[in-house]
C-alpha atoms as a PDB file:
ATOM      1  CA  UNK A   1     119.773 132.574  25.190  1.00  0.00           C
ATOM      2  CA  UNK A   2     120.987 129.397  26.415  1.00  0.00           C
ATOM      3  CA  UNK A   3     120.163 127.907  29.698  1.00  0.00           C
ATOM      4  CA  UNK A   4     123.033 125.189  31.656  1.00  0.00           C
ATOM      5  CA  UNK A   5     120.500 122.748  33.239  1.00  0.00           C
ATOM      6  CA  UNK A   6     122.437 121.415  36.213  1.00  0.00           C
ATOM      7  CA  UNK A   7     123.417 117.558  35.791  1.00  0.00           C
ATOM      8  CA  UNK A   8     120.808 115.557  37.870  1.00  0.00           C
ATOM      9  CA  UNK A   9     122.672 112.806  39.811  1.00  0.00           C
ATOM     10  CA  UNK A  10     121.664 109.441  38.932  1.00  0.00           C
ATOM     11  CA  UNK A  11     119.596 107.536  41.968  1.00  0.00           C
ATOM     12  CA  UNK A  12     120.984 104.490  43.358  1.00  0.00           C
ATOM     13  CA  UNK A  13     119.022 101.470  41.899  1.00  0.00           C
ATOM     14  CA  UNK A  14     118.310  98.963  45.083  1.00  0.00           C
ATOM     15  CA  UNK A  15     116.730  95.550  45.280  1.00  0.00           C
ATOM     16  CA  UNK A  16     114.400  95.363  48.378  1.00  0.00           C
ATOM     17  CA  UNK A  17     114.345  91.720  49.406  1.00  0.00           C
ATOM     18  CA  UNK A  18     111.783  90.880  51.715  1.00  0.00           C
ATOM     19  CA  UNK A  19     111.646  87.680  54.222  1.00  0.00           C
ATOM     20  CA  UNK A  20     107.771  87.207  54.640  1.00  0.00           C
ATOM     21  CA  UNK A  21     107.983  85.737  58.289  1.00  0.00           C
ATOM     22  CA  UNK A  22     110.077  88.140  59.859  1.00  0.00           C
ATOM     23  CA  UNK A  23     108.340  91.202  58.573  1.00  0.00           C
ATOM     24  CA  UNK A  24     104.448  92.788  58.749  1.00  0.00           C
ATOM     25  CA  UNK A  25     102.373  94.044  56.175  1.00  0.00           C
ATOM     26  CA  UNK A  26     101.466  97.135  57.981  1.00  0.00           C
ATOM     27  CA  UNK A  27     104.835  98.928  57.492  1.00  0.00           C
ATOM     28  CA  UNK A  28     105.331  98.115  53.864  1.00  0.00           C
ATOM     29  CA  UNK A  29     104.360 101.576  52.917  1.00  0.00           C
ATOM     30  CA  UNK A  30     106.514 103.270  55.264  1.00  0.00           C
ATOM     31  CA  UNK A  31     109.248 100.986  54.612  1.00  0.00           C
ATOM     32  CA  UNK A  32     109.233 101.378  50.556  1.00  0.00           C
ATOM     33  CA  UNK A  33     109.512 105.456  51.603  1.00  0.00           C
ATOM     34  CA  UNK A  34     112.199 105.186  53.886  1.00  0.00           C
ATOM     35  CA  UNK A  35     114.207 103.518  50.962  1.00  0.00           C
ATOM     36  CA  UNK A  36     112.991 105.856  48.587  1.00  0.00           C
ATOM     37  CA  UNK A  37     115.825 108.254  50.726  1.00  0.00           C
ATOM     38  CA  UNK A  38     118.361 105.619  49.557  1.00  0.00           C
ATOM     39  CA  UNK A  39     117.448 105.295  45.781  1.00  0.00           C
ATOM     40  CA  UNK A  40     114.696 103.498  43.438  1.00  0.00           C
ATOM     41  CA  UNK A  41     113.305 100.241  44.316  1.00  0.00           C
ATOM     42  CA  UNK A  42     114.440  98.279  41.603  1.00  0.00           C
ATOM     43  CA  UNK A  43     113.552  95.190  42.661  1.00  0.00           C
ATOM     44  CA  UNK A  44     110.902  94.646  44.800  1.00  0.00           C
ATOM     45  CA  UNK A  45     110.456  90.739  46.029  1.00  0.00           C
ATOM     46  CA  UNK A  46     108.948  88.752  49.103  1.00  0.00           C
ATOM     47  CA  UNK A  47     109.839  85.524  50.055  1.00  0.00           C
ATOM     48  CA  UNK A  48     107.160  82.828  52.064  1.00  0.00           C
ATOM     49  CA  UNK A  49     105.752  79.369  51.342  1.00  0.00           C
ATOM     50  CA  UNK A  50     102.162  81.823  50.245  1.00  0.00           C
ATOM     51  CA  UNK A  51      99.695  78.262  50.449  1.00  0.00           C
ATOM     52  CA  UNK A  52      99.994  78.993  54.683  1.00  0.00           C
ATOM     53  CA  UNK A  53      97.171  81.033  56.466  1.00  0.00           C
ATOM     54  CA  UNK A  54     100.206  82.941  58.306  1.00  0.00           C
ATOM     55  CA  UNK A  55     100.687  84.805  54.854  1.00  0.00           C
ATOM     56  CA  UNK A  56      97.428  85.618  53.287  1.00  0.00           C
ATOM     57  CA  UNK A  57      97.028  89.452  55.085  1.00  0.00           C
ATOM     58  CA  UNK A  58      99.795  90.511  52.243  1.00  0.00           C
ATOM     59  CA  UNK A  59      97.821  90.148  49.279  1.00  0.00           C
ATOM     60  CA  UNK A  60      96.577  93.440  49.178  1.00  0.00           C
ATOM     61  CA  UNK A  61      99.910  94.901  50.034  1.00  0.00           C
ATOM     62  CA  UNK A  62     101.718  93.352  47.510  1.00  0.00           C
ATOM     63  CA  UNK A  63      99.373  94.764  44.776  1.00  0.00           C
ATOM     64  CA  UNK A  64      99.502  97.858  45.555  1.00  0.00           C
ATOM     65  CA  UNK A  65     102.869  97.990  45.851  1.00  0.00           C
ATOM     66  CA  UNK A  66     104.303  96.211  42.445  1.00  0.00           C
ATOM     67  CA  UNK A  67     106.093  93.619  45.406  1.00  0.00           C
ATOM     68  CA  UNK A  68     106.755  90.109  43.125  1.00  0.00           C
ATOM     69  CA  UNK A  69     105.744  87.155  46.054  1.00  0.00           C
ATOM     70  CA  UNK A  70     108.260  84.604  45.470  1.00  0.00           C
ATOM     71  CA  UNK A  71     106.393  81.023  46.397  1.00  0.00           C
ATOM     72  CA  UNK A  72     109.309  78.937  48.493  1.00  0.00           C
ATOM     73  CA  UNK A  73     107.377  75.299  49.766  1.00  0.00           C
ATOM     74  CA  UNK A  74     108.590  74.158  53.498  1.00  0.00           C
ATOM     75  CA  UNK A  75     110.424  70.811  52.324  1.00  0.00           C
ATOM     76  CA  UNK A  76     110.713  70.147  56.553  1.00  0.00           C
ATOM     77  CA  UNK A  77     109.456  71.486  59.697  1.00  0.00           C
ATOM     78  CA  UNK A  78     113.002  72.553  60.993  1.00  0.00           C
ATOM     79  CA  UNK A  79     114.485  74.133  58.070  1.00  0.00           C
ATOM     80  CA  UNK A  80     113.716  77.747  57.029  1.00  0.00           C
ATOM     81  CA  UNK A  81     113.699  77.456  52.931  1.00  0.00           C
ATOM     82  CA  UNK A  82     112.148  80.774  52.877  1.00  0.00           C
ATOM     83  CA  UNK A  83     115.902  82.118  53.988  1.00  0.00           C
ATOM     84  CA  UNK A  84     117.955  79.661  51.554  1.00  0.00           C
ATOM     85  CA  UNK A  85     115.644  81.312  48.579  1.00  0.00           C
ATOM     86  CA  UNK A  86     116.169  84.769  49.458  1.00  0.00           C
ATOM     87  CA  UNK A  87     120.084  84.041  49.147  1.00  0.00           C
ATOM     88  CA  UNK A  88     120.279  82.947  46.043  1.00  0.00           C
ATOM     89  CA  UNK A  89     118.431  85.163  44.836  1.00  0.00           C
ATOM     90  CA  UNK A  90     120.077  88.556  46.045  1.00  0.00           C
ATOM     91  CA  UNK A  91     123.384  86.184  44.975  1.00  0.00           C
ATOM     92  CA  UNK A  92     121.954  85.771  41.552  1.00  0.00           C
ATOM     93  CA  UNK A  93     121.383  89.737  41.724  1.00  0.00           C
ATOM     94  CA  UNK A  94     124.455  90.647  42.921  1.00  0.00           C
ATOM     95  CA  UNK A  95     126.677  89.025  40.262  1.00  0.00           C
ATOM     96  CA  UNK A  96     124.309  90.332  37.214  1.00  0.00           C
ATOM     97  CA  UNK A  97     126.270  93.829  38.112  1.00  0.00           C
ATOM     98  CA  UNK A  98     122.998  95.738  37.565  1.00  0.00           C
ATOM     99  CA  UNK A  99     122.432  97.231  41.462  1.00  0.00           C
ATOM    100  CA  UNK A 100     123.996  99.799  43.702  1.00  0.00           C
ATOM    101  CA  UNK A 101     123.099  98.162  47.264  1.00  0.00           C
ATOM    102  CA  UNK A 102     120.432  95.634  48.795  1.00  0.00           C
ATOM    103  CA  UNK A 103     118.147  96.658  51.215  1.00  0.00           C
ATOM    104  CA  UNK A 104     117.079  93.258  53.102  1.00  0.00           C
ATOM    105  CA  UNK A 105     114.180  93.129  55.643  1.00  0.00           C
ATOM    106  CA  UNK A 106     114.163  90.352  58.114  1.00  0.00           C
ATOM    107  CA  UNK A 107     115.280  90.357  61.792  1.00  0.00           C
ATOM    108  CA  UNK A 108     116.788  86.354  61.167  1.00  0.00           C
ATOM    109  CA  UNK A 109     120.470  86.711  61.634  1.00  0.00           C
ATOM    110  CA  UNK A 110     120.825  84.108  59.450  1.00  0.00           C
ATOM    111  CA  UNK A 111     121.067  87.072  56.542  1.00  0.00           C
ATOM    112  CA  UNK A 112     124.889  88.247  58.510  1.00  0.00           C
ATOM    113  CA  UNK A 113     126.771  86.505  55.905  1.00  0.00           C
ATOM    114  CA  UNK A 114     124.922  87.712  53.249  1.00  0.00           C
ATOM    115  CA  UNK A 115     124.993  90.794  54.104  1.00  0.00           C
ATOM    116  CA  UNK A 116     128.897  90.822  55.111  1.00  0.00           C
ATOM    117  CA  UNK A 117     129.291  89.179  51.265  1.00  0.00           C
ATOM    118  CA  UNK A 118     127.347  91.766  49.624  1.00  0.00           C
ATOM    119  CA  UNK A 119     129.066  94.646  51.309  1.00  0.00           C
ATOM    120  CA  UNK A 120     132.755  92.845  50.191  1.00  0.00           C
ATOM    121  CA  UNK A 121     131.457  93.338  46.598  1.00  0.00           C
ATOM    122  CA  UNK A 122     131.281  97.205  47.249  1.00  0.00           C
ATOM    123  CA  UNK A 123     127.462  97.582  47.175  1.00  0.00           C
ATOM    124  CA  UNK A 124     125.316  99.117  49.951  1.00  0.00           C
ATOM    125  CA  UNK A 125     123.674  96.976  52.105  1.00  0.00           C
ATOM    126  CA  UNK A 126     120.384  98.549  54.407  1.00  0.00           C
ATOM    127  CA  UNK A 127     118.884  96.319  57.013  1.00  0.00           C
ATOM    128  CA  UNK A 128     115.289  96.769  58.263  1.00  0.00           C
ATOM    129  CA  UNK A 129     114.331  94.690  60.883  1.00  0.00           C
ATOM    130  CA  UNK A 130     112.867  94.433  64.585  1.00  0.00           C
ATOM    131  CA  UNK A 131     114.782  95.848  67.530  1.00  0.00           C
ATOM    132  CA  UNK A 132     115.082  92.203  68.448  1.00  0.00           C
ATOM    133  CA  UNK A 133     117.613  91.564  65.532  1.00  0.00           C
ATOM    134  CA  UNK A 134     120.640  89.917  67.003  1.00  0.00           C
ATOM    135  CA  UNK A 135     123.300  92.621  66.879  1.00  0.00           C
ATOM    136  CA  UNK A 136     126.159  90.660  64.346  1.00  0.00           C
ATOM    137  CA  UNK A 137     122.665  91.276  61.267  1.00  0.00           C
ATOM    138  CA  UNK A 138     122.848  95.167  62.788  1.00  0.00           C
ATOM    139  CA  UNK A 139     126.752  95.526  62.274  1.00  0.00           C
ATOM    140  CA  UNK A 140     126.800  93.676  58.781  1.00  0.00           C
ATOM    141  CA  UNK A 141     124.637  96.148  57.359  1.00  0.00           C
ATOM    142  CA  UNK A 142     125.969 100.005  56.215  1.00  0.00           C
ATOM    143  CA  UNK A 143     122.295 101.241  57.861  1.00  0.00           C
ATOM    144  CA  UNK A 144     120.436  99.256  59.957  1.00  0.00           C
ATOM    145  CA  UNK A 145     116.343 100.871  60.295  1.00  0.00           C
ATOM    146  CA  UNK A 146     114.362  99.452  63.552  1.00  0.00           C
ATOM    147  CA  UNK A 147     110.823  98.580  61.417  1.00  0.00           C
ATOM    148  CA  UNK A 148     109.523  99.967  64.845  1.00  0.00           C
ATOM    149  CA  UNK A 149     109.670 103.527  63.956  1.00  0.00           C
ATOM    150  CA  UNK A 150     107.766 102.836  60.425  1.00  0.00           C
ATOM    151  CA  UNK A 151     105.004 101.709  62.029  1.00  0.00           C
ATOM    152  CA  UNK A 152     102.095 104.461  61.035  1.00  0.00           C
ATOM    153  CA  UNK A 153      99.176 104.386  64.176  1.00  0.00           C
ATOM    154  CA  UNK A 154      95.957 106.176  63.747  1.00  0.00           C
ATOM    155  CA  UNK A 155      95.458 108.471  66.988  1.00  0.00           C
ATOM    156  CA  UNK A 156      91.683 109.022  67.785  1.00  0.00           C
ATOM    157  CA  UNK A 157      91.121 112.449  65.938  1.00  0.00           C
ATOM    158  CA  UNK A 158      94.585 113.071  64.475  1.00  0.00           C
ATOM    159  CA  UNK A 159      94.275 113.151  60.904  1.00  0.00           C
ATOM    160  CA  UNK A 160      98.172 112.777  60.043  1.00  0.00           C
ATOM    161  CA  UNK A 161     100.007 109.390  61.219  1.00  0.00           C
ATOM    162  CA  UNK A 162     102.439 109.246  64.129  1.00  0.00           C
ATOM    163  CA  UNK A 163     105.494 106.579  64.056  1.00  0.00           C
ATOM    164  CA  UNK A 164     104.881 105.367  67.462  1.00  0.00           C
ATOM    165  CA  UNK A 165     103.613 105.977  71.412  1.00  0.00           C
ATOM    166  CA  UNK A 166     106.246 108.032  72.597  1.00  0.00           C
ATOM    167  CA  UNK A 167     106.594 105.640  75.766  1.00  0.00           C
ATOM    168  CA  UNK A 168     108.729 103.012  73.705  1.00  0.00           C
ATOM    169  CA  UNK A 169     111.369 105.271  73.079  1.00  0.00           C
ATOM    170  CA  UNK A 170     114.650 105.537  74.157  1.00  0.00           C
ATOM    171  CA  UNK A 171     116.001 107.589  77.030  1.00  0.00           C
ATOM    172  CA  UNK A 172     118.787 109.351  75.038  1.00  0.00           C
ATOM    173  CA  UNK A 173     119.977 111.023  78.209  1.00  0.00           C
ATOM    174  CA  UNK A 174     120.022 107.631  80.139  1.00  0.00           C
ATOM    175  CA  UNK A 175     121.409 105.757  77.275  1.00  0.00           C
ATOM    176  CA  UNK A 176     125.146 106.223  78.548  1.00  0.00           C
ATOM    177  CA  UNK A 177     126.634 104.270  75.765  1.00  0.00           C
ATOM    178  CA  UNK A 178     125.274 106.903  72.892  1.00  0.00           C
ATOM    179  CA  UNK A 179     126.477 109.772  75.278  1.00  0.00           C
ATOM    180  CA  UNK A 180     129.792 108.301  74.882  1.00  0.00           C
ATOM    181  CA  UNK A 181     129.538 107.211  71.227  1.00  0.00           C
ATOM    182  CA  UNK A 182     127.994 111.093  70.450  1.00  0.00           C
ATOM    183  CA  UNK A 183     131.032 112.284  72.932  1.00  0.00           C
ATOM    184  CA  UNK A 184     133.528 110.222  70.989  1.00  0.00           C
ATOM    185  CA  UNK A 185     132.390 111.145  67.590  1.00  0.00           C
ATOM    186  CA  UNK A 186     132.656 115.273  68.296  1.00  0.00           C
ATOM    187  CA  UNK A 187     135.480 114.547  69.198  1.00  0.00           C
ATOM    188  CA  UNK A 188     136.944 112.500  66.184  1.00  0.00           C
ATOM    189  CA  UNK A 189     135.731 115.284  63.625  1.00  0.00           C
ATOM    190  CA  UNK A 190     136.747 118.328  65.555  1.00  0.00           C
ATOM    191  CA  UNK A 191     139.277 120.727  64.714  1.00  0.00           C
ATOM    192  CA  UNK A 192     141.403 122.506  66.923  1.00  0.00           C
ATOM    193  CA  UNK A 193     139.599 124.776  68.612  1.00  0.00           C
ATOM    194  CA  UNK A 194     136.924 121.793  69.482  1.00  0.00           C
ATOM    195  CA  UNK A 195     134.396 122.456  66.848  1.00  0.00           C
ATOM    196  CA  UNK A 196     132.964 119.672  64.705  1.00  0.00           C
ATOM    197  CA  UNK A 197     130.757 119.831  61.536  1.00  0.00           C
ATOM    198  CA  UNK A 198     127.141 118.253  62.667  1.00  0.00           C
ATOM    199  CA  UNK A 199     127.147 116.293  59.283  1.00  0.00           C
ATOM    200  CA  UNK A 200     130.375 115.244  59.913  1.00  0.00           C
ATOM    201  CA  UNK A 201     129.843 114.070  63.463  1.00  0.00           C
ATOM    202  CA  UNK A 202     126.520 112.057  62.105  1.00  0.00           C
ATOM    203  CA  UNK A 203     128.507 110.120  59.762  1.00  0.00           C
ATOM    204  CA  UNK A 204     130.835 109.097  61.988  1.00  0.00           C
ATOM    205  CA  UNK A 205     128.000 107.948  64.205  1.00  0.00           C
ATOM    206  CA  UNK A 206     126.662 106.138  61.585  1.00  0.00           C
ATOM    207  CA  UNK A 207     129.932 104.198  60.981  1.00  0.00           C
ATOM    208  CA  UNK A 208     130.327 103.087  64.448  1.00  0.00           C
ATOM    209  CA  UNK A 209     126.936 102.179  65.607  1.00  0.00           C
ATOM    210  CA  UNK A 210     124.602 101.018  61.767  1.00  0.00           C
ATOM    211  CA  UNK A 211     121.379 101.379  64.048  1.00  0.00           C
ATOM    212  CA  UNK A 212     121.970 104.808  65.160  1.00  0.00           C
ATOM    213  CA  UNK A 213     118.873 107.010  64.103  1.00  0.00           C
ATOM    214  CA  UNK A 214     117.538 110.479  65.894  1.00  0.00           C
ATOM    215  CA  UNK A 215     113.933 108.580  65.651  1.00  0.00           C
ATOM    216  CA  UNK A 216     114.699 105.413  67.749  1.00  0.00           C
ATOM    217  CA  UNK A 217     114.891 108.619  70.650  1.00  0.00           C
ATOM    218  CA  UNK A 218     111.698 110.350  69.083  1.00  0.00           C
ATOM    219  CA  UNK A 219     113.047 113.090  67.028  1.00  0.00           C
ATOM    220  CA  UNK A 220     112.774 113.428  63.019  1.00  0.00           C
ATOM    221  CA  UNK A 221     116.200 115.004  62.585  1.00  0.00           C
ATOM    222  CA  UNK A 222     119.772 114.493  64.014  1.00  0.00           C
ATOM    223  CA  UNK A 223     119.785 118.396  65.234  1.00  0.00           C
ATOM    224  CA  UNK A 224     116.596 118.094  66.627  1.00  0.00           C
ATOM    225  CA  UNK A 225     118.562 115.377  68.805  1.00  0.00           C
ATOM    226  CA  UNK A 226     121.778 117.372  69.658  1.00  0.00           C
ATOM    227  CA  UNK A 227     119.516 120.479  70.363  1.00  0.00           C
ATOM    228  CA  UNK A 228     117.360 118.743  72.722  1.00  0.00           C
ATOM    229  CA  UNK A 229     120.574 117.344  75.148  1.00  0.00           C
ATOM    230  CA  UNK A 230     121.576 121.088  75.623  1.00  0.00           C
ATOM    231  CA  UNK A 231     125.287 119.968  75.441  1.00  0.00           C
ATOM    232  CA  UNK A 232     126.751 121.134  72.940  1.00  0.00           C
ATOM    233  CA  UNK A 233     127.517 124.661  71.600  1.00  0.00           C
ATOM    234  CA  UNK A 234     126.125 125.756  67.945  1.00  0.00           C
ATOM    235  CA  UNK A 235     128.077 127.688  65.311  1.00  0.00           C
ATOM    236  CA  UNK A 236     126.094 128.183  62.294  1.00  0.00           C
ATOM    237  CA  UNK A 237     128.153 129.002  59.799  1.00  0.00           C
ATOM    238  CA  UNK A 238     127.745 130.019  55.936  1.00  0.00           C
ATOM    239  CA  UNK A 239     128.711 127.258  53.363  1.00  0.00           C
ATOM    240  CA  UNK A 240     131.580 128.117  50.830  1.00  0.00           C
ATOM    241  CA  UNK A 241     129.229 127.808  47.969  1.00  0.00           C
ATOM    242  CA  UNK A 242     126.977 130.385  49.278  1.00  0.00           C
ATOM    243  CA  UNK A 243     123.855 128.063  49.288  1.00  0.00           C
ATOM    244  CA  UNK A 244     123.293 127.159  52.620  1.00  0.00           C
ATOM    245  CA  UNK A 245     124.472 127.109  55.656  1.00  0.00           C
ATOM    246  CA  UNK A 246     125.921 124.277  57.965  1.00  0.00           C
ATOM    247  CA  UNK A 247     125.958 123.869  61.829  1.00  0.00           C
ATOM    248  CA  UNK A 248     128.794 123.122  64.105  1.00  0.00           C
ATOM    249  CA  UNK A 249     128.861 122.024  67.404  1.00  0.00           C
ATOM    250  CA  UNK A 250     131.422 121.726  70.334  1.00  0.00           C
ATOM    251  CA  UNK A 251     131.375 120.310  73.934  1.00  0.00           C
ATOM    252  CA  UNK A 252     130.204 123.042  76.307  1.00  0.00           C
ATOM    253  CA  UNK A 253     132.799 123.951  79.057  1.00  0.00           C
ATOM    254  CA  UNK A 254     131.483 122.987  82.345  1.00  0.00           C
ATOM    255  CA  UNK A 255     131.742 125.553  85.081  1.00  0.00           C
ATOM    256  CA  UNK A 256     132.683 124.747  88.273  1.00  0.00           C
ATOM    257  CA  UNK A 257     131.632 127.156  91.217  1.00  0.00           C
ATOM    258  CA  UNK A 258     134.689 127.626  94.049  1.00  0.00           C
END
């Protein structure tokens, strides 16, 4: 009897490129699974002048995660060569031909062009960075991942990690401009009768704003979200393959007493 194995779809090979002064050691692990969701780590480098105090808490890190430290000297006091190195480098990559995207970790706009350049060339580009990061290093980037949310903290008693106190987290009903952008989006991928596929309205989301993610407002999934703002009607519907099923959501209709 013969079996038809189905084709496994080859994973997107990525070079992680890491700017040593605008990142912390103590979301490394976090951050090398979030981009396992991407594809495989390819490359794996960090970038710092490594003879400064500032840098020696990594050591450990990098060991135990196969990161390559790349040593970069500070030739002045005013000039980041750190940054500089980190260019050429993902330049150098990017013309060898052998990657599907970059994911770059820094929240130093200085990376915008880079990351505008590397998109031009058709390749994937996923920022990681501080909420701080000025917004023009956000909108280069296809994804843009606040380094906030991978940061793992030990509750007293809790055995499994949380991402973060609940209190920093944004007020998704407060935050008007999402409203509008979520609005806007169900909208764009409805069809006639108002209904819009929740994929479909997630990717369009993503498009628009690169820092949109359902954990920045303290939920693990985008329906977890949309459920949670009591909004929206749900359809769940069967897929036309038969595997699975897929939601759809519309606007509710407000009523109006007379």
């Amino acid at each position: 009897m013969e079996y038809n194995s189905v084709p496994i779809e080859r994973q997107k090979k990525l070079a992680v490129l890491i700017d040593a002064d605008n990142a912390q050691a103590s979301i490394i692990k976090n951050l090398l699974d979030e981009v396992a969701k991407y594809g495989v780590a390819s490359v794996k480098r960090i970038y710092g002048n490594w003879t400064t105090p500032q840098l020696q808490g990594w050591k450990d890190v990098l060991l135990s995660n196969s990161i390559i430290p790349i040593q970069q000297f500070n030739y002045t006091t005013k000039k980041n060569a750190t940054d500089s190195a980190l260019i050429i480098d993902a330049m150098d990559l990017l013309h060898a031909g052998n990657l599907d995207g970059f994911c770059l970790v820094s929240s130093d706009s200085d990376f915008t062009r880079l990351a505008s350049r590397i998109r031009e060339s058709g390749l994937m580009v996923y920022g990681f960075g501080e909420e701080k990061t000025p917004k023009a290093f956000v909108d280069a980037c296809d994804k843009f991942i606040y380094t906030e949310i991978l940061r793992p903290t030990e509750p007293a008693g809790a055995a499994p990690p949380v991402y973060r106190d609940a209190t920093v987290f944004k007020d998704m009903k407060k935050d008007q401009k999402f409203l509008k952008l979520l609005k806007n989006s169900v909208e764009d991928s409805s069809d006639e009768q108002g209904w819009a596929e929740l994929g479909l309205v997630g990717q369009n989301i993503q498009k628009k704003s690169p820092e949109f993610d359902a954990r920045n407002y303290g939920f693990k999934k985008f329906y977890e979200l949309i459920h949670s703002l009591d909004l929206f009607e749900e359809d769940e519907r069967q897929s036309k393959d038969q595997v699975g099923k897929i939601i759809y959501i519309r606007e509710r209709v407000k009523k109006y007493r007379k």
